[in-house]
C-alpha atoms as a PDB file:
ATOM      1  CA  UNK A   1     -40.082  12.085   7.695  1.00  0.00           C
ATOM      2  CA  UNK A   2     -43.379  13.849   8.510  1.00  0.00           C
ATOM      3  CA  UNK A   3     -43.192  17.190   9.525  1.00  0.00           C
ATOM      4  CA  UNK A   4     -44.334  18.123  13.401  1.00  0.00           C
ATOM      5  CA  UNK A   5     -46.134  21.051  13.500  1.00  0.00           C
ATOM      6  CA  UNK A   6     -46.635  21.490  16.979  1.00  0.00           C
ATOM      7  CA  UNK A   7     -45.881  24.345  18.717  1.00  0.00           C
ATOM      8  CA  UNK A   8     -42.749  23.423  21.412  1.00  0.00           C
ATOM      9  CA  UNK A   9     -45.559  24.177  24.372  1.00  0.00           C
ATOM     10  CA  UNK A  10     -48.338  21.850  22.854  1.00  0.00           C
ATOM     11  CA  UNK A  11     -45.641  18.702  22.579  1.00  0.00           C
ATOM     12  CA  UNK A  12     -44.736  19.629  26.380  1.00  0.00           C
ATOM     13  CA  UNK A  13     -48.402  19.305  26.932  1.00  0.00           C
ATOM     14  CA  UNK A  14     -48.534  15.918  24.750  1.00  0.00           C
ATOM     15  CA  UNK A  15     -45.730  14.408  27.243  1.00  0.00           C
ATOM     16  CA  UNK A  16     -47.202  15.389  30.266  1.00  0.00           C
ATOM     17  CA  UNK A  17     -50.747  13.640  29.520  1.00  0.00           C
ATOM     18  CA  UNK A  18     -48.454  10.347  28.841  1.00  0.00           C
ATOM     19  CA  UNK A  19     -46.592  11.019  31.723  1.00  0.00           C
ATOM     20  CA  UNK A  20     -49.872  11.142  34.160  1.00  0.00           C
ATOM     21  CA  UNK A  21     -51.175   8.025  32.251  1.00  0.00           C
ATOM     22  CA  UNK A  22     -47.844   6.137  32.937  1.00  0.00           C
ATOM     23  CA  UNK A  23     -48.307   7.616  36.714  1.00  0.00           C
ATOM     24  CA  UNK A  24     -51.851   6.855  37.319  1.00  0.00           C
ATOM     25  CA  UNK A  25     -52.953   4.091  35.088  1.00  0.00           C
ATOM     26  CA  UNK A  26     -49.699   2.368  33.635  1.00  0.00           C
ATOM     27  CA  UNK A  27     -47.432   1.682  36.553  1.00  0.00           C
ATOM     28  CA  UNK A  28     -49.642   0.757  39.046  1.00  0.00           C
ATOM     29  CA  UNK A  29     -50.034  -2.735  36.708  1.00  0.00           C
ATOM     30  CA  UNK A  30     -46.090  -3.135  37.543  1.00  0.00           C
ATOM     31  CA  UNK A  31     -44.601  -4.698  40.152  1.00  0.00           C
ATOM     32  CA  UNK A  32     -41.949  -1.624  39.641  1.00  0.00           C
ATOM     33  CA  UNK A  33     -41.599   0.661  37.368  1.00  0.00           C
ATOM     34  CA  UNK A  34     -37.244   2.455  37.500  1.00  0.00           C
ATOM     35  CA  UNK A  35     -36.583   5.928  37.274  1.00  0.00           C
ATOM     36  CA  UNK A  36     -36.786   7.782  33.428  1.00  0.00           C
ATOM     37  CA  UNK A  37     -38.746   5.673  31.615  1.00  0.00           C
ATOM     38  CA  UNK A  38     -39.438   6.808  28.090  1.00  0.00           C
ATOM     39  CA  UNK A  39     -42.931   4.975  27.328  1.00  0.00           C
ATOM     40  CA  UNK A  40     -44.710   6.459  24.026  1.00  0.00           C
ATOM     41  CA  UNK A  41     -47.967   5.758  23.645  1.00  0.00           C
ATOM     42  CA  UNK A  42     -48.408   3.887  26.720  1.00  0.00           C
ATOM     43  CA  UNK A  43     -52.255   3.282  26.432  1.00  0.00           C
ATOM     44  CA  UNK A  44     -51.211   1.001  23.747  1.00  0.00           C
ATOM     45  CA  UNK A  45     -48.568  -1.585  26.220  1.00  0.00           C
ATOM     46  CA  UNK A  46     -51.402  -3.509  27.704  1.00  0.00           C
ATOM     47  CA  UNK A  47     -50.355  -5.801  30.508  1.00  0.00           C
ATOM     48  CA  UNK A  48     -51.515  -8.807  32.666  1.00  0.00           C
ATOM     49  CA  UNK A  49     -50.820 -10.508  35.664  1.00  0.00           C
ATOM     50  CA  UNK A  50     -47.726 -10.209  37.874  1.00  0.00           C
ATOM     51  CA  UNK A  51     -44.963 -10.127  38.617  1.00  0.00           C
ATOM     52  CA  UNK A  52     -43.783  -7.666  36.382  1.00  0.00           C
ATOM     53  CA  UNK A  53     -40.378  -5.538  36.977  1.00  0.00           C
ATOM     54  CA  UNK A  54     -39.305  -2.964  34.763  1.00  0.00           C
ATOM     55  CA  UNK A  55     -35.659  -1.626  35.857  1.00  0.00           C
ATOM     56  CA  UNK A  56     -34.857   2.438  35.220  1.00  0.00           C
ATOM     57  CA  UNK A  57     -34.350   4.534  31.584  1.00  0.00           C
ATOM     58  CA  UNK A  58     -36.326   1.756  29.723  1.00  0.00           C
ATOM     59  CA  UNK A  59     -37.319   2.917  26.195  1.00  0.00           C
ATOM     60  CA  UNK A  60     -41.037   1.407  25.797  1.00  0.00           C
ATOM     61  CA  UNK A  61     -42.643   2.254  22.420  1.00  0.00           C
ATOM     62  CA  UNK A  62     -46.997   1.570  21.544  1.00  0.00           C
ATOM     63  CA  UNK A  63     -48.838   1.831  18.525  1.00  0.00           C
ATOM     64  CA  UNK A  64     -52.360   1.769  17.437  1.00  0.00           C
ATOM     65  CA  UNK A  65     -51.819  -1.560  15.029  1.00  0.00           C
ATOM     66  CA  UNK A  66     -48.864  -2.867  17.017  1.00  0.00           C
ATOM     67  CA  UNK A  67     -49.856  -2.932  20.940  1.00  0.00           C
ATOM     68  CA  UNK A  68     -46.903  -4.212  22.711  1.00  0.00           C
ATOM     69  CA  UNK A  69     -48.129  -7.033  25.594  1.00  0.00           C
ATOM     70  CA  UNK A  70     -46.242  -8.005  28.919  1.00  0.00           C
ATOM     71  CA  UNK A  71     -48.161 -10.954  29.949  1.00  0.00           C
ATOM     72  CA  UNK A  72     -48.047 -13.504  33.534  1.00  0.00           C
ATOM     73  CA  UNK A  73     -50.254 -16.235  33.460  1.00  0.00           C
ATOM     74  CA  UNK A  74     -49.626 -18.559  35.934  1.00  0.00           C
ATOM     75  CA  UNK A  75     -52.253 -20.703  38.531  1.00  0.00           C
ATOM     76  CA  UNK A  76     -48.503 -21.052  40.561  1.00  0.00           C
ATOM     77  CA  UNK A  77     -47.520 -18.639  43.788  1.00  0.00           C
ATOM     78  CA  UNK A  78     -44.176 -17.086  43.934  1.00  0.00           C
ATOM     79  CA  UNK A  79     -43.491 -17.254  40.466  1.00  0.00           C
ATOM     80  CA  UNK A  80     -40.410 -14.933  39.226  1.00  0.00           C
ATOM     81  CA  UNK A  81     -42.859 -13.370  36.293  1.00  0.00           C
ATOM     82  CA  UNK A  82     -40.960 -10.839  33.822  1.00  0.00           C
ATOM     83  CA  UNK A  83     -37.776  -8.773  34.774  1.00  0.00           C
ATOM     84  CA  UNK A  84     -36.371  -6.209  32.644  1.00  0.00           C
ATOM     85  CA  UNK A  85     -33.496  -4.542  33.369  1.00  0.00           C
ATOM     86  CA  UNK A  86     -31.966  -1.289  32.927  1.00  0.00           C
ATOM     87  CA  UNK A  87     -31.850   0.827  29.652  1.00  0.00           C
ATOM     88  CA  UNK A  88     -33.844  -1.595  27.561  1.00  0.00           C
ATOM     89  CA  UNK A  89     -35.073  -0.841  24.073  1.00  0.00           C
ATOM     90  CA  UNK A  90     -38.982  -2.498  23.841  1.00  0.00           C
ATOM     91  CA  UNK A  91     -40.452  -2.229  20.264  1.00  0.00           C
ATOM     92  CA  UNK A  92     -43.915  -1.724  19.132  1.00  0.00           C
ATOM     93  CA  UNK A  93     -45.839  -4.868  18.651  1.00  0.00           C
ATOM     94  CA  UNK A  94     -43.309  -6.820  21.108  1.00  0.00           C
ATOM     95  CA  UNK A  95     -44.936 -10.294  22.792  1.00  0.00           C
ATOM     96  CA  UNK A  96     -43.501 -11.465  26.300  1.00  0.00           C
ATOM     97  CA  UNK A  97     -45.628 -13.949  27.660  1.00  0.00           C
ATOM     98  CA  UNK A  98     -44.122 -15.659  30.839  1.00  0.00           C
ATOM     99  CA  UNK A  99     -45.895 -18.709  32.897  1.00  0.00           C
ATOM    100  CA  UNK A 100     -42.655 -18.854  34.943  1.00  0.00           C
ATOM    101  CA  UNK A 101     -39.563 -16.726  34.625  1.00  0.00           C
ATOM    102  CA  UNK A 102     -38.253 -14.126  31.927  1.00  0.00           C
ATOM    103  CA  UNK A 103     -35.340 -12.124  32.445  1.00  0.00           C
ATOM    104  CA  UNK A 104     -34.210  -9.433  29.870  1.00  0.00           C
ATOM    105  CA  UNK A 105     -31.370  -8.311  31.435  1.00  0.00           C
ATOM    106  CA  UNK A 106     -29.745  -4.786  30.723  1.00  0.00           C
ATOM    107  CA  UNK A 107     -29.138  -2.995  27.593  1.00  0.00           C
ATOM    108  CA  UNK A 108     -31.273  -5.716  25.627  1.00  0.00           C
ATOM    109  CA  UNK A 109     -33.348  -4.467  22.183  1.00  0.00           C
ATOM    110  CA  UNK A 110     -36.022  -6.531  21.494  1.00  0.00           C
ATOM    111  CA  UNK A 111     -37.048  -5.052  17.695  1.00  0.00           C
ATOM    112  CA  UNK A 112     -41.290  -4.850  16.566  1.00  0.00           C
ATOM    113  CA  UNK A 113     -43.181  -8.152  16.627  1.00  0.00           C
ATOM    114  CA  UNK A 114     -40.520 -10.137  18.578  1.00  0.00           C
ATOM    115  CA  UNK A 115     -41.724 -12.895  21.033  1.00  0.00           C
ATOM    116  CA  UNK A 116     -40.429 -14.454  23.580  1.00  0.00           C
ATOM    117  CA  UNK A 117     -42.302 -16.994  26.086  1.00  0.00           C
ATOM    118  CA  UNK A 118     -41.269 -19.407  28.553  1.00  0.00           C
ATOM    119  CA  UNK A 119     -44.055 -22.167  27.743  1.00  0.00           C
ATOM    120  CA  UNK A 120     -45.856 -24.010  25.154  1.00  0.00           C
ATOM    121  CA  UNK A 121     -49.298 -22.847  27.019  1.00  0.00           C
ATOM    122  CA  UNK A 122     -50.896 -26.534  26.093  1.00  0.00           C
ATOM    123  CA  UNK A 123     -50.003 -29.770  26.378  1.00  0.00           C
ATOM    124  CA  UNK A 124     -49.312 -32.050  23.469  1.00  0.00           C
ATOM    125  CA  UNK A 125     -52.021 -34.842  24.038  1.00  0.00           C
ATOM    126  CA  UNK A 126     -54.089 -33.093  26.624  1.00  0.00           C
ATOM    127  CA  UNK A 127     -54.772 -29.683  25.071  1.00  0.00           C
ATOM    128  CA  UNK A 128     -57.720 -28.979  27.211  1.00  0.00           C
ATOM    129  CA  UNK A 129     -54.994 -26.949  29.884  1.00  0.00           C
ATOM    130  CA  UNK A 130     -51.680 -25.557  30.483  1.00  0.00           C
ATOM    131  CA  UNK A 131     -48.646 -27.598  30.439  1.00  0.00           C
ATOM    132  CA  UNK A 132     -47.363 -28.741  34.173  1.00  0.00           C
ATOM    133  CA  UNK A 133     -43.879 -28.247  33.138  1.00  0.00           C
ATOM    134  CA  UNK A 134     -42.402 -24.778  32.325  1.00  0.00           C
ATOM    135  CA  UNK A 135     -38.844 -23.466  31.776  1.00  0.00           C
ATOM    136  CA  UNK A 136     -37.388 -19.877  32.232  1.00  0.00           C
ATOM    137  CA  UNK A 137     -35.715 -17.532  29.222  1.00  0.00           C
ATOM    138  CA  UNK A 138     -33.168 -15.916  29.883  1.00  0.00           C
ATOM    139  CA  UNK A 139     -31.554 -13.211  28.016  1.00  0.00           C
ATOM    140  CA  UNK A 140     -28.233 -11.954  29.079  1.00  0.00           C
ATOM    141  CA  UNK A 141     -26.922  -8.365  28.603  1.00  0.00           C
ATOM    142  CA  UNK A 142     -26.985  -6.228  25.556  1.00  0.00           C
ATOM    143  CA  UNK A 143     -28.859  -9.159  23.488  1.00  0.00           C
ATOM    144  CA  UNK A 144     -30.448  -7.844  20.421  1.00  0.00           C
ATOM    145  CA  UNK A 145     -33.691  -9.865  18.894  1.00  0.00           C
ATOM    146  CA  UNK A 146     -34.468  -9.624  15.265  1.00  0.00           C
ATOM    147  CA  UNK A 147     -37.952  -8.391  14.111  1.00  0.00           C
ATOM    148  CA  UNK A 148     -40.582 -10.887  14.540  1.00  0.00           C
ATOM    149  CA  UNK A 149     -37.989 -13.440  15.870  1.00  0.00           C
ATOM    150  CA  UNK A 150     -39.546 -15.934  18.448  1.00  0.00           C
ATOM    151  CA  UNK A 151     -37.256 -17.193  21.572  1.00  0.00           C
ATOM    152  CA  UNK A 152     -38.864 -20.517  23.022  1.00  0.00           C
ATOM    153  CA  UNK A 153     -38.881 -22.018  26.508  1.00  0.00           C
ATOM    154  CA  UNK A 154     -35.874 -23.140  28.308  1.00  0.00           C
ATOM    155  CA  UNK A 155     -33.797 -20.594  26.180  1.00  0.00           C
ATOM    156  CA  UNK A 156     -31.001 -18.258  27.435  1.00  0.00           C
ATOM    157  CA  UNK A 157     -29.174 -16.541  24.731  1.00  0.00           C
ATOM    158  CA  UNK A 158     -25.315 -15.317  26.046  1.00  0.00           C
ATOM    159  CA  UNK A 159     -23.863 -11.706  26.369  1.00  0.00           C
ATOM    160  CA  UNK A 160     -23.783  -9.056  23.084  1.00  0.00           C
ATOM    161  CA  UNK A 161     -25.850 -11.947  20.605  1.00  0.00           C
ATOM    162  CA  UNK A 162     -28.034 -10.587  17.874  1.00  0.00           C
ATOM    163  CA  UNK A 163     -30.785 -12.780  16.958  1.00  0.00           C
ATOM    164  CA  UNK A 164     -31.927 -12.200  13.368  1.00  0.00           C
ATOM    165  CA  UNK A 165     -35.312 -11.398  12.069  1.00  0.00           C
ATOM    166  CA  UNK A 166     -37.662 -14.221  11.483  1.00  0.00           C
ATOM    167  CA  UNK A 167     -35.671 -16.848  13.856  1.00  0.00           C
ATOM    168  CA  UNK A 168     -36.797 -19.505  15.703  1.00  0.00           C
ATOM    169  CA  UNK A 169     -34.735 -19.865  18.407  1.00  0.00           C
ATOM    170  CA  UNK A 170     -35.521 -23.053  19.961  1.00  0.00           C
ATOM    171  CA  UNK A 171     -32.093 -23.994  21.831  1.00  0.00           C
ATOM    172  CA  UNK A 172     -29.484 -22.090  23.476  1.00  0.00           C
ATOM    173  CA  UNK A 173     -27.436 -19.609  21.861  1.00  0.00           C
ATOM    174  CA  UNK A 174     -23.947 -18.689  23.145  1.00  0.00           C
ATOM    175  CA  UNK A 175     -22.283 -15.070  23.951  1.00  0.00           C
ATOM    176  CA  UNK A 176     -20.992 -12.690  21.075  1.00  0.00           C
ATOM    177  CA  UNK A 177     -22.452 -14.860  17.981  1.00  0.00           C
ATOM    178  CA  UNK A 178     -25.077 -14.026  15.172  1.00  0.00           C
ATOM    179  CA  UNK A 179     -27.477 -16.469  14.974  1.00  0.00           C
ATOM    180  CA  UNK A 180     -30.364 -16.374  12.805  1.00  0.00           C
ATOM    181  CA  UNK A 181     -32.664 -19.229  10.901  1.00  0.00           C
ATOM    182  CA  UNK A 182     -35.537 -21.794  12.471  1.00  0.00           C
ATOM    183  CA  UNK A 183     -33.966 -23.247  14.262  1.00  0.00           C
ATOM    184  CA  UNK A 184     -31.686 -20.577  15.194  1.00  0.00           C
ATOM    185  CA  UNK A 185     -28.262 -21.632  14.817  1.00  0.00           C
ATOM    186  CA  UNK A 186     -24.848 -19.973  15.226  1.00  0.00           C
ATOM    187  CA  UNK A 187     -23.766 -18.100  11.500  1.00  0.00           C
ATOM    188  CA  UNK A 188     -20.815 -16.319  12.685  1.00  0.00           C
ATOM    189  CA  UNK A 189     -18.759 -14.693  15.858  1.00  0.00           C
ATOM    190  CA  UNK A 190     -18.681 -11.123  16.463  1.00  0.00           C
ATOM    191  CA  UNK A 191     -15.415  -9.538  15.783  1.00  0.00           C
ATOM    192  CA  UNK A 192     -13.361  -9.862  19.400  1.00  0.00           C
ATOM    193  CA  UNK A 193     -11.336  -6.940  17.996  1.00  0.00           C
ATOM    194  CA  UNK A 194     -14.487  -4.614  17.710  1.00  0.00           C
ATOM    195  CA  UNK A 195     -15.336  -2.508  20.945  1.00  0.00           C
ATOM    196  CA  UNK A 196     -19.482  -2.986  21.400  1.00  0.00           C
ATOM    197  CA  UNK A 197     -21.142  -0.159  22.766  1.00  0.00           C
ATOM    198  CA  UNK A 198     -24.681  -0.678  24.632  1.00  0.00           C
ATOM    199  CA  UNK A 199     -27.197   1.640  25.069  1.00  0.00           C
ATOM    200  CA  UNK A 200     -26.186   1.634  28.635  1.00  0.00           C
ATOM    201  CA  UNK A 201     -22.582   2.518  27.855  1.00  0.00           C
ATOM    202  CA  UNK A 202     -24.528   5.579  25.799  1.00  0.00           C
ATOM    203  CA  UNK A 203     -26.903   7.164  27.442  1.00  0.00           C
ATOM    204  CA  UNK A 204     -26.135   6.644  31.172  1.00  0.00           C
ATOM    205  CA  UNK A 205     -25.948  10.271  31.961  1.00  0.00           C
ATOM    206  CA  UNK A 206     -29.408  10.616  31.769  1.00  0.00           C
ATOM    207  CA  UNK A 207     -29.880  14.639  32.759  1.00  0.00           C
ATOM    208  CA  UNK A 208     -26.992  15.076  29.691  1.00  0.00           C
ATOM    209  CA  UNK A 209     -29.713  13.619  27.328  1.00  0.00           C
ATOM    210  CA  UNK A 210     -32.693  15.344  28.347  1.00  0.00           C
ATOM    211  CA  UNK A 211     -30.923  18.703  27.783  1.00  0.00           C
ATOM    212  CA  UNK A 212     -29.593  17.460  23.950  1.00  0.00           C
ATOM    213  CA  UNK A 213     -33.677  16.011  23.585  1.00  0.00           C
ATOM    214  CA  UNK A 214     -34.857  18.907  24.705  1.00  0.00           C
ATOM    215  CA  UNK A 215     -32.510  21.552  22.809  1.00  0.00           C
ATOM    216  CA  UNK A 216     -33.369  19.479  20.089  1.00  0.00           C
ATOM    217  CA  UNK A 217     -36.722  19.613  19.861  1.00  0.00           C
ATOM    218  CA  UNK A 218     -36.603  23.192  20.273  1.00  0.00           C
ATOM    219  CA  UNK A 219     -34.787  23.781  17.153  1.00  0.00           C
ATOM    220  CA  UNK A 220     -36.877  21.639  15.067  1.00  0.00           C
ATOM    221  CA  UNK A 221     -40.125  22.717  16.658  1.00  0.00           C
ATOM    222  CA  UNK A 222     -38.645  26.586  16.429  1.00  0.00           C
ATOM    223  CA  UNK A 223     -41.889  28.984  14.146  1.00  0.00           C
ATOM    224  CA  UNK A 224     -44.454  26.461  14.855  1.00  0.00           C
ATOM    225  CA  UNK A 225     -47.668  28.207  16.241  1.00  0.00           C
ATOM    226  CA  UNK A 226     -50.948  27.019  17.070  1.00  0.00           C
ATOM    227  CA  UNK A 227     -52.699  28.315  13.907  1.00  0.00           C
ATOM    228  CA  UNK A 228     -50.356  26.626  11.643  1.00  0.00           C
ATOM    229  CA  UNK A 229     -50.614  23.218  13.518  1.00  0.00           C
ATOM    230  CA  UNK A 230     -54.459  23.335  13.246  1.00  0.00           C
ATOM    231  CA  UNK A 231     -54.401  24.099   9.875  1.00  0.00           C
ATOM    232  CA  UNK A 232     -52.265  21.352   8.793  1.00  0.00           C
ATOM    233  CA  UNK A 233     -54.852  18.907   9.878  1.00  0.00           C
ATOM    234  CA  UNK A 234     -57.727  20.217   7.344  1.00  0.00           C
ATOM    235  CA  UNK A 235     -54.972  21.619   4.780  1.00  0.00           C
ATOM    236  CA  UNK A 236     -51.962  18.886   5.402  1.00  0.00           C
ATOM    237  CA  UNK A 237     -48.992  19.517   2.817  1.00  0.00           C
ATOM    238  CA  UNK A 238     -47.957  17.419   0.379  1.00  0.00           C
ATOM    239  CA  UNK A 239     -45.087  15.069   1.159  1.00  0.00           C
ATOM    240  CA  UNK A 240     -41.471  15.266  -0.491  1.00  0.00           C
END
């Protein structure tokens, strides 16, 4: 892991500038935007169209060669657009294109490159515009998606699945399975006698993880001064 040399004050100052680009530039491209969100790099989540509903404490990561895209396109009124609920884990590089209806409902991680759409965006003989015909995804709570695993159109994949990496998942896929391949298909159950834990069950008291992110970052942070941080830039240390 690469060491921060920040001083504790400058990395205060870092998430404030996000925070006033998620204020004044970000969330205004949302038809909501919940309470805590944790969005790094968010000049890198580029979004289009509407509507677009992002529920509270989502975890929404950017990066310079992976910009994550939350994407409408529809010539349709009243459309449902993209919903995301609560406490959902968005990767970097993460696709969700919706001509109808997505819903990623709470507690769902969605890993780098993943992409989910609700439409084939041509037609099969007449290529020259959209399909006529589109189909909502649905993914129900605490779904996991695989890196760079694609879910189709008229998809909705059941309570606690895990989609692995690389799938296609072109049908279906019921609650509290793996299911992994292209097409997906079902490789095992989940234990029943295995209590899951979602990211909702652990980190709903919110204020509780500030203080332990904060604390934290104190510690690791603790000698850094501004001198030393500039200098690593023209004199960076060797790596272990």
């Amino acid at each position: 892991m690469i060491r921060d040399y920040r001083p504790y004050y400058i990395k205060q100052a870092w998430y404030r500038l996000q925070h006033l680009y998620i204020r004044h530039k970000l969330a205004p491209q949302l038809t909501h935007l919940g309470k805590n969100p944790f969005i790094v790099k968010p000049w890198y989540i580029e979004v289009f169209g509407g509507p677009i509903r992002i529920g509270d404490n989502i975890t929404l990561l950017g990066c310079s060669d992976k910009k994550t895209r939350l994407t409408v396109w529809s010539d349709q009124k009243d459309i449902h657009g993209i919903s995301i609920g609560d406490h959902v884990l968005i990767s970097p590089g993460v696709r969700i294109s919706a001509a109808n209806h997505i819903s990623i409902a709470d507690s769902c991680m969605l890993a780098s490159h993943a992409y989910i759409t609700d439409s084939d965006w041509h037609g099969i003989y007449d290529r020259s515009l959209p399909p006529k015909e589109t189909s909502r995804v649905i993914l129900e709570e605490n779904v996991w998606i695989g890196d760079s695993a694609i879910v189709c159109k008229g998809v909705t994949i059941g309570k606690n699945s895990i989609i692995g990496a690389g799938s296609v998942v072109t049908s279906s896929i019921p609650a509290n399975v793996t299911a992994a391949g292209n097409p997906a298909r079902v490789i095992r159950p989940l234990d029943p006698e295995q209590q899951i834990i979602t990211r909702k069950d652990r980190f709903s008291d919110t204020n509780a993880m500030n203080l332990a992110l904060e604390s934290a970052e104190k510690e690791i942070l603790q000698g850094n001064t501004l001198r030393g941080w500039i200098r690593s830039f023209f004199f960076p240390e060797k790596q272990a």
